[in-house]
PDB file of N, CA and C in Angstrom:
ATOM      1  N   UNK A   1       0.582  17.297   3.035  1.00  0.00           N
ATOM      2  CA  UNK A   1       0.850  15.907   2.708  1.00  0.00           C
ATOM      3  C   UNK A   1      -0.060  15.480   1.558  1.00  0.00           C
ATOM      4  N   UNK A   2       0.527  14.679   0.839  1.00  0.00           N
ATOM      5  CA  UNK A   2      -0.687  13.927  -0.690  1.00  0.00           C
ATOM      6  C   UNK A   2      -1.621  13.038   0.046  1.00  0.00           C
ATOM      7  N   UNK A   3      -2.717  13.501  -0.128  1.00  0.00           N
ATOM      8  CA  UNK A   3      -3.846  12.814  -0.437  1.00  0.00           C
ATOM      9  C   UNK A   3      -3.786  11.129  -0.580  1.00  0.00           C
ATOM     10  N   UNK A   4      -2.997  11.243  -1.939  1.00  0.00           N
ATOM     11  CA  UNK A   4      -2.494   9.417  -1.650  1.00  0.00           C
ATOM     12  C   UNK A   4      -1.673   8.758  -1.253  1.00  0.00           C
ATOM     13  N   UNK A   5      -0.699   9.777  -0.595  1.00  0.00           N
ATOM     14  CA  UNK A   5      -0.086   9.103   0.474  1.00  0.00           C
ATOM     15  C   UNK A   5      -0.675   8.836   1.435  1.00  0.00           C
ATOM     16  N   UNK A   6      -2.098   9.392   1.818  1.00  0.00           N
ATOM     17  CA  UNK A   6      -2.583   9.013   3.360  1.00  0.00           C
ATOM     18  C   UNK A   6      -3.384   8.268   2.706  1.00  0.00           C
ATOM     19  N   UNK A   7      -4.038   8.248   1.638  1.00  0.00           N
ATOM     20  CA  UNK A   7      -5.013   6.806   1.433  1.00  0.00           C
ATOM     21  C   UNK A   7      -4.387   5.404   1.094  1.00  0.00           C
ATOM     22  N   UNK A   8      -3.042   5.504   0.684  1.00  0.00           N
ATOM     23  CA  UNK A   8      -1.798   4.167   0.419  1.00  0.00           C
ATOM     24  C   UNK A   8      -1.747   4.052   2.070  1.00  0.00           C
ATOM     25  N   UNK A   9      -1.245   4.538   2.938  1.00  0.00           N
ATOM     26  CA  UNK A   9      -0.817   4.232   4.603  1.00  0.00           C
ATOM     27  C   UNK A   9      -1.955   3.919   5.017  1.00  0.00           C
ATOM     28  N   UNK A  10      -3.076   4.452   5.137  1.00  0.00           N
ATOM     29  CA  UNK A  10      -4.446   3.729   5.913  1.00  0.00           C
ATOM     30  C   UNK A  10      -4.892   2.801   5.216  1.00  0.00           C
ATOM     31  N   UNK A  11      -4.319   2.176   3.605  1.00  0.00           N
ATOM     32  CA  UNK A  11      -4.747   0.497   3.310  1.00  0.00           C
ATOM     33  C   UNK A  11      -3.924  -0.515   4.040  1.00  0.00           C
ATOM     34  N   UNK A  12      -2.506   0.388   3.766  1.00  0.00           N
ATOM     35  CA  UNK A  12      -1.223  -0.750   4.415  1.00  0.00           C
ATOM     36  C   UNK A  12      -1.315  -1.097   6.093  1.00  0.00           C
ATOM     37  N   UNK A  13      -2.171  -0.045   6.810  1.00  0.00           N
ATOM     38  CA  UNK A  13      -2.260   0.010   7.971  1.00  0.00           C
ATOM     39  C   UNK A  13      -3.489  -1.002   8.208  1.00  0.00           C
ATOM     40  N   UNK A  14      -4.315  -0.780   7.257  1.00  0.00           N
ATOM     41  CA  UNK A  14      -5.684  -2.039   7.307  1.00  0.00           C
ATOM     42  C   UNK A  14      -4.898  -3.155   7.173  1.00  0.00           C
ATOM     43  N   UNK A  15      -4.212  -3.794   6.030  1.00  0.00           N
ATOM     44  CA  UNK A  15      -3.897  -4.946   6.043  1.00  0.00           C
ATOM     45  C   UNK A  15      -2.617  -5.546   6.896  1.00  0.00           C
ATOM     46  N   UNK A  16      -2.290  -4.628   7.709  1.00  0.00           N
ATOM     47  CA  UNK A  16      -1.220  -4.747   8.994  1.00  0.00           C
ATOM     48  C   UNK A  16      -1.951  -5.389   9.963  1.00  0.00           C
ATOM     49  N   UNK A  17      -2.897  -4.684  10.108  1.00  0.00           N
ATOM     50  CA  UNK A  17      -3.963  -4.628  11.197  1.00  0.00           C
ATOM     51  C   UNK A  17      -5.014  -5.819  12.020  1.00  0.00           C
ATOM     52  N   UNK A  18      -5.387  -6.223  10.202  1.00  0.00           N
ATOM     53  CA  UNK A  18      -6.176  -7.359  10.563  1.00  0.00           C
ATOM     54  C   UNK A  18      -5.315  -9.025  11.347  1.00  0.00           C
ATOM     55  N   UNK A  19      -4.341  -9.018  10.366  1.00  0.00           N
ATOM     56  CA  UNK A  19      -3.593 -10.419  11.093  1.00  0.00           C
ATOM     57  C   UNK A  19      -3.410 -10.402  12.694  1.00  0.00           C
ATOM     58  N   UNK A  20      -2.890  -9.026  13.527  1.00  0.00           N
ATOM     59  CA  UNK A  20      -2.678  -8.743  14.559  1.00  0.00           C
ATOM     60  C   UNK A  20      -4.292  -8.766  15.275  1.00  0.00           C
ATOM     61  N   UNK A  21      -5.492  -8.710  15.032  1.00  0.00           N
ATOM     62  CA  UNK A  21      -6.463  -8.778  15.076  1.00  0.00           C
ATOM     63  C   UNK A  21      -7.123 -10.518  15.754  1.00  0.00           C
ATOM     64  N   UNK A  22      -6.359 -10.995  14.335  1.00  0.00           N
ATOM     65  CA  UNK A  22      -6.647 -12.469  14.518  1.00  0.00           C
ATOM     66  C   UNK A  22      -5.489 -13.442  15.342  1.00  0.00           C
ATOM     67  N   UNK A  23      -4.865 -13.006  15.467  1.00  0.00           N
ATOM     68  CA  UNK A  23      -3.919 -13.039  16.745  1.00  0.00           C
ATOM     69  C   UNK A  23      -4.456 -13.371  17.947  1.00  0.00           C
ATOM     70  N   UNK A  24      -5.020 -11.800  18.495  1.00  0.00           N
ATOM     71  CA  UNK A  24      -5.101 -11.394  19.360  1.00  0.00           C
ATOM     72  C   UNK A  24      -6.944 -12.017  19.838  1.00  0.00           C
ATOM     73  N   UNK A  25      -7.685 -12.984  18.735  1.00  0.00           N
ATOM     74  CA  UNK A  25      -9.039 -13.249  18.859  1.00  0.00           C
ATOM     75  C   UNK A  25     -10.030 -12.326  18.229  1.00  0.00           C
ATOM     76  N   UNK A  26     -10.106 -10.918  18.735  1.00  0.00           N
ATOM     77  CA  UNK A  26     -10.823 -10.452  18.257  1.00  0.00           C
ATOM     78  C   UNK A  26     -11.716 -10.611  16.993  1.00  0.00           C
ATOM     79  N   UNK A  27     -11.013 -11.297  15.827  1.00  0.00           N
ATOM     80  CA  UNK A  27     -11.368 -11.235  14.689  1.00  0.00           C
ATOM     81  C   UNK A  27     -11.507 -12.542  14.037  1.00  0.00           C
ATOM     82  N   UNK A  28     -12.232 -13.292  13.483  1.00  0.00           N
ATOM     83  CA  UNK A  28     -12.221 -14.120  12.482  1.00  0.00           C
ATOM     84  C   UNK A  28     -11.465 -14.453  11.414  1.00  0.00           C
ATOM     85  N   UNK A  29     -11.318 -15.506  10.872  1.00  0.00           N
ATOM     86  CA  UNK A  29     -10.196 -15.816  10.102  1.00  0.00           C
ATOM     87  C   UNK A  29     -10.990 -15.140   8.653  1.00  0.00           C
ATOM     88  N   UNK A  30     -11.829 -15.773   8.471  1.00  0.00           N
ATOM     89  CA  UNK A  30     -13.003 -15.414   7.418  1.00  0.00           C
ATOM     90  C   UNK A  30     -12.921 -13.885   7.439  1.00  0.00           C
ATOM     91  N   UNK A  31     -13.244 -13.297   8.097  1.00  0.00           N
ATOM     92  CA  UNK A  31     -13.340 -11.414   8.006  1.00  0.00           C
ATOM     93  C   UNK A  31     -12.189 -11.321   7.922  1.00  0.00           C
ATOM     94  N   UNK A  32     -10.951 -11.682   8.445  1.00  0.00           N
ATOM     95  CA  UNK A  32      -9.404 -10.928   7.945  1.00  0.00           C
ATOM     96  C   UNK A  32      -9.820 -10.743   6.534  1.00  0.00           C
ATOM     97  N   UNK A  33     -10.067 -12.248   6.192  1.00  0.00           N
ATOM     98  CA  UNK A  33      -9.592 -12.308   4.779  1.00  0.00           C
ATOM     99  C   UNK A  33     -10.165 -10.742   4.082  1.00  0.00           C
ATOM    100  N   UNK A  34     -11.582 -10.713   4.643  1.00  0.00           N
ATOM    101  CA  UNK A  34     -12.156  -9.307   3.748  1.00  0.00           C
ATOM    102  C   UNK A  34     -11.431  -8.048   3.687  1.00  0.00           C
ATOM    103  N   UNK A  35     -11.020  -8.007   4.923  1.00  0.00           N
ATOM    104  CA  UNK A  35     -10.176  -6.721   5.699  1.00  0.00           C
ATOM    105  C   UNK A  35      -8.810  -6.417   5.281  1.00  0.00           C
ATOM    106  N   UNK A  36      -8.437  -7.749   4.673  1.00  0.00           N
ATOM    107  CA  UNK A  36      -6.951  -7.681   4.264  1.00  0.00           C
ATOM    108  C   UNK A  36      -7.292  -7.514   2.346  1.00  0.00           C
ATOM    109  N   UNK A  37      -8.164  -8.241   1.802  1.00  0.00           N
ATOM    110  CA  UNK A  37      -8.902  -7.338   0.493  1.00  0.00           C
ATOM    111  C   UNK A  37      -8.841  -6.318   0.382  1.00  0.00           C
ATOM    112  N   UNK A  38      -9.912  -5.660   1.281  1.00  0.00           N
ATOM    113  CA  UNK A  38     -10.577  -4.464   1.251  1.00  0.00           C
ATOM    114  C   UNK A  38      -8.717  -3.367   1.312  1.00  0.00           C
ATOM    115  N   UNK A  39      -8.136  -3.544   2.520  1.00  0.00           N
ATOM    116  CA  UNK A  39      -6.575  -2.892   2.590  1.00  0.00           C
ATOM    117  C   UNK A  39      -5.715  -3.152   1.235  1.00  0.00           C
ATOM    118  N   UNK A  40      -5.829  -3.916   0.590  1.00  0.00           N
ATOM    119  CA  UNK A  40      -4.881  -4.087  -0.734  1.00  0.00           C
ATOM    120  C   UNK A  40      -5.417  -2.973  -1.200  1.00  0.00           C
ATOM    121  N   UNK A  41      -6.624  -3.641  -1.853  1.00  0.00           N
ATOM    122  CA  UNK A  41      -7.471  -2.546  -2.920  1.00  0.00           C
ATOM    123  C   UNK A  41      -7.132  -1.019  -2.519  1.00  0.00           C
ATOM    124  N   UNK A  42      -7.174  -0.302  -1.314  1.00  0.00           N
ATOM    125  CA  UNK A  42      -7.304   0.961  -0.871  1.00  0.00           C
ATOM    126  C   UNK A  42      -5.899   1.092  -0.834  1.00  0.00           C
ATOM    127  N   UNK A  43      -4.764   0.013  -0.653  1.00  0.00           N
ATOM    128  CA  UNK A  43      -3.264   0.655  -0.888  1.00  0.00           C
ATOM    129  C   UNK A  43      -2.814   0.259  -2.586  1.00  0.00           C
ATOM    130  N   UNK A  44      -3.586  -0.103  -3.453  1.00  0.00           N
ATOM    131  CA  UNK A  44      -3.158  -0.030  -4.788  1.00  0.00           C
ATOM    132  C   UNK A  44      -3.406   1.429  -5.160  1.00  0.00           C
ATOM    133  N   UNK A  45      -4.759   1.558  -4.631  1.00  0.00           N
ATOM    134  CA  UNK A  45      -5.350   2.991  -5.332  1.00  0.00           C
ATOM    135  C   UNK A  45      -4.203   4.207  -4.997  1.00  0.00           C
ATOM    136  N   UNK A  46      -3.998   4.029  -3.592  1.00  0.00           N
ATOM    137  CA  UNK A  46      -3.726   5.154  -2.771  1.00  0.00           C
ATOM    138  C   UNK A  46      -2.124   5.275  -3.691  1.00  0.00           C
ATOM    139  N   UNK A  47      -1.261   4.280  -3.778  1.00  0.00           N
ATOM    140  CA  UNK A  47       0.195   4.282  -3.146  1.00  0.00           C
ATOM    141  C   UNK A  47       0.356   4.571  -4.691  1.00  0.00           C
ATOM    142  N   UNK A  48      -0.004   3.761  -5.847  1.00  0.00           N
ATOM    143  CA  UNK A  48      -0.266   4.077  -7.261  1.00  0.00           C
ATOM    144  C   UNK A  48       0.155   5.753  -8.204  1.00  0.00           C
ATOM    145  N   UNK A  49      -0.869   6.344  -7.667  1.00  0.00           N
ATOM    146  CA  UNK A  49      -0.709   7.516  -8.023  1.00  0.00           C
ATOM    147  C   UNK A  49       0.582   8.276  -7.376  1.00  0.00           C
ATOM    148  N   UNK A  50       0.452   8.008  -5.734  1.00  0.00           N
ATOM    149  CA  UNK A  50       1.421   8.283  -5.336  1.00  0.00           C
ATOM    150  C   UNK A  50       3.169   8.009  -5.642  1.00  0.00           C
ATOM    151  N   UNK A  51       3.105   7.021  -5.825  1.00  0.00           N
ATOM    152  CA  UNK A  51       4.591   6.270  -5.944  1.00  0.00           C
ATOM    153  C   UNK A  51       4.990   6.649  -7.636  1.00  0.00           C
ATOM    154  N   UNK A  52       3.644   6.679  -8.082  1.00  0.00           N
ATOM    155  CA  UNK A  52       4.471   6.818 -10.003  1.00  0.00           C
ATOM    156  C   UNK A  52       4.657   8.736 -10.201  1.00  0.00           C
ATOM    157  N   UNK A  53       4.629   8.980  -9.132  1.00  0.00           N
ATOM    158  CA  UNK A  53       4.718  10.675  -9.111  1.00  0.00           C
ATOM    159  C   UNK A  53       6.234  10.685  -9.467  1.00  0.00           C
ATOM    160  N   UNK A  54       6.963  10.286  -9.316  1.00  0.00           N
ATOM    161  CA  UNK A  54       8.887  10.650  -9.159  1.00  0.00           C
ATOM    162  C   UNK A  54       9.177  10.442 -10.928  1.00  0.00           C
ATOM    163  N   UNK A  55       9.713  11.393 -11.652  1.00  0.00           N
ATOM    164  CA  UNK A  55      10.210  11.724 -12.582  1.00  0.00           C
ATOM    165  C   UNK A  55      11.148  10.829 -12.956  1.00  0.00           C
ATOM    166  N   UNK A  56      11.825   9.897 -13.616  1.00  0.00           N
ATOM    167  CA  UNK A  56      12.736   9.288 -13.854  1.00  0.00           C
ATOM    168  C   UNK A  56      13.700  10.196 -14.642  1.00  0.00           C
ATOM    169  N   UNK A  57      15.113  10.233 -14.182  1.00  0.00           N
ATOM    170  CA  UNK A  57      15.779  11.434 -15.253  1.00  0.00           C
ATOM    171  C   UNK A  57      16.432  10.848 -16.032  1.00  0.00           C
ATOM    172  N   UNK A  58      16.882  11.469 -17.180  1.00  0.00           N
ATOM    173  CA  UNK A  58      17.185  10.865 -18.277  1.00  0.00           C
ATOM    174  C   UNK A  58      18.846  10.355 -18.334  1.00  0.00           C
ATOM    175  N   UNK A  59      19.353   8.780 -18.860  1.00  0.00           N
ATOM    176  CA  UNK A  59      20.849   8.760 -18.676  1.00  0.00           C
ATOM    177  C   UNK A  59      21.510   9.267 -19.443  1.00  0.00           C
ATOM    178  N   UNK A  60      22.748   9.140 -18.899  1.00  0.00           N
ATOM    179  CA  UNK A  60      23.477   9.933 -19.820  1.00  0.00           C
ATOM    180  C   UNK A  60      23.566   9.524 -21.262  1.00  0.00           C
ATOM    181  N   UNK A  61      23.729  10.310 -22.167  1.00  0.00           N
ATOM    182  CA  UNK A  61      23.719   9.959 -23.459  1.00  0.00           C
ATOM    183  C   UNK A  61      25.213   9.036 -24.330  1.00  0.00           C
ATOM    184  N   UNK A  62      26.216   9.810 -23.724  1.00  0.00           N
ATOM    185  CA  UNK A  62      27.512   9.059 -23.391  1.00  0.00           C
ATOM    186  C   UNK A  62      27.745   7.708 -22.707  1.00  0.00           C
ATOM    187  N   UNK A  63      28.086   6.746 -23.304  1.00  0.00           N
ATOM    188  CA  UNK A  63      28.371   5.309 -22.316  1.00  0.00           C
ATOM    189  C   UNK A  63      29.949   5.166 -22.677  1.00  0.00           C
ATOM    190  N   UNK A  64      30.621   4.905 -21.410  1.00  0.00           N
ATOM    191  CA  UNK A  64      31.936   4.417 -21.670  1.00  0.00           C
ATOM    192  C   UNK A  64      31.757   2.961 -21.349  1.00  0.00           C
ATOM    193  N   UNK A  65      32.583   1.879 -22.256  1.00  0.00           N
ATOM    194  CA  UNK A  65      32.886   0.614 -22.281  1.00  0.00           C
ATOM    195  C   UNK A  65      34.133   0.191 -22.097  1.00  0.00           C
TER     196      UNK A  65
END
């Protein structure tokens, strides 16, 4: 499996995480906020590299109108 596919899923999973957190009490409204930061940042990095991996192929050179 890529590398940044598991570091894109464990940000998206952080910022899943925290709201259900504050839900549930455990957590502060104030610390989501960090937790749901901190999860962006780690699913830009992660998903980034990952997601711009796919080749775009080229169209056809022919267009019918």
């Amino acid at each position: 499996m890529n590398p940044f596919k598991i570091i894109g899923l464990l940000g998206l999973a952080t910022t899943a995480i925290g709201p259900l957190l504050v839900f549930t009490g455990t957590l502060e409204v104030a610390t989501n906020k960090l937790v749901m930061l901190i999860g962006m940042i780690v699913w830009f990095l992660g998903a980034t590299p990952w997601l711009g991996t796919t080749k775009l192929q080229p169209s056809d050179k022919e267009v019918e109108i």
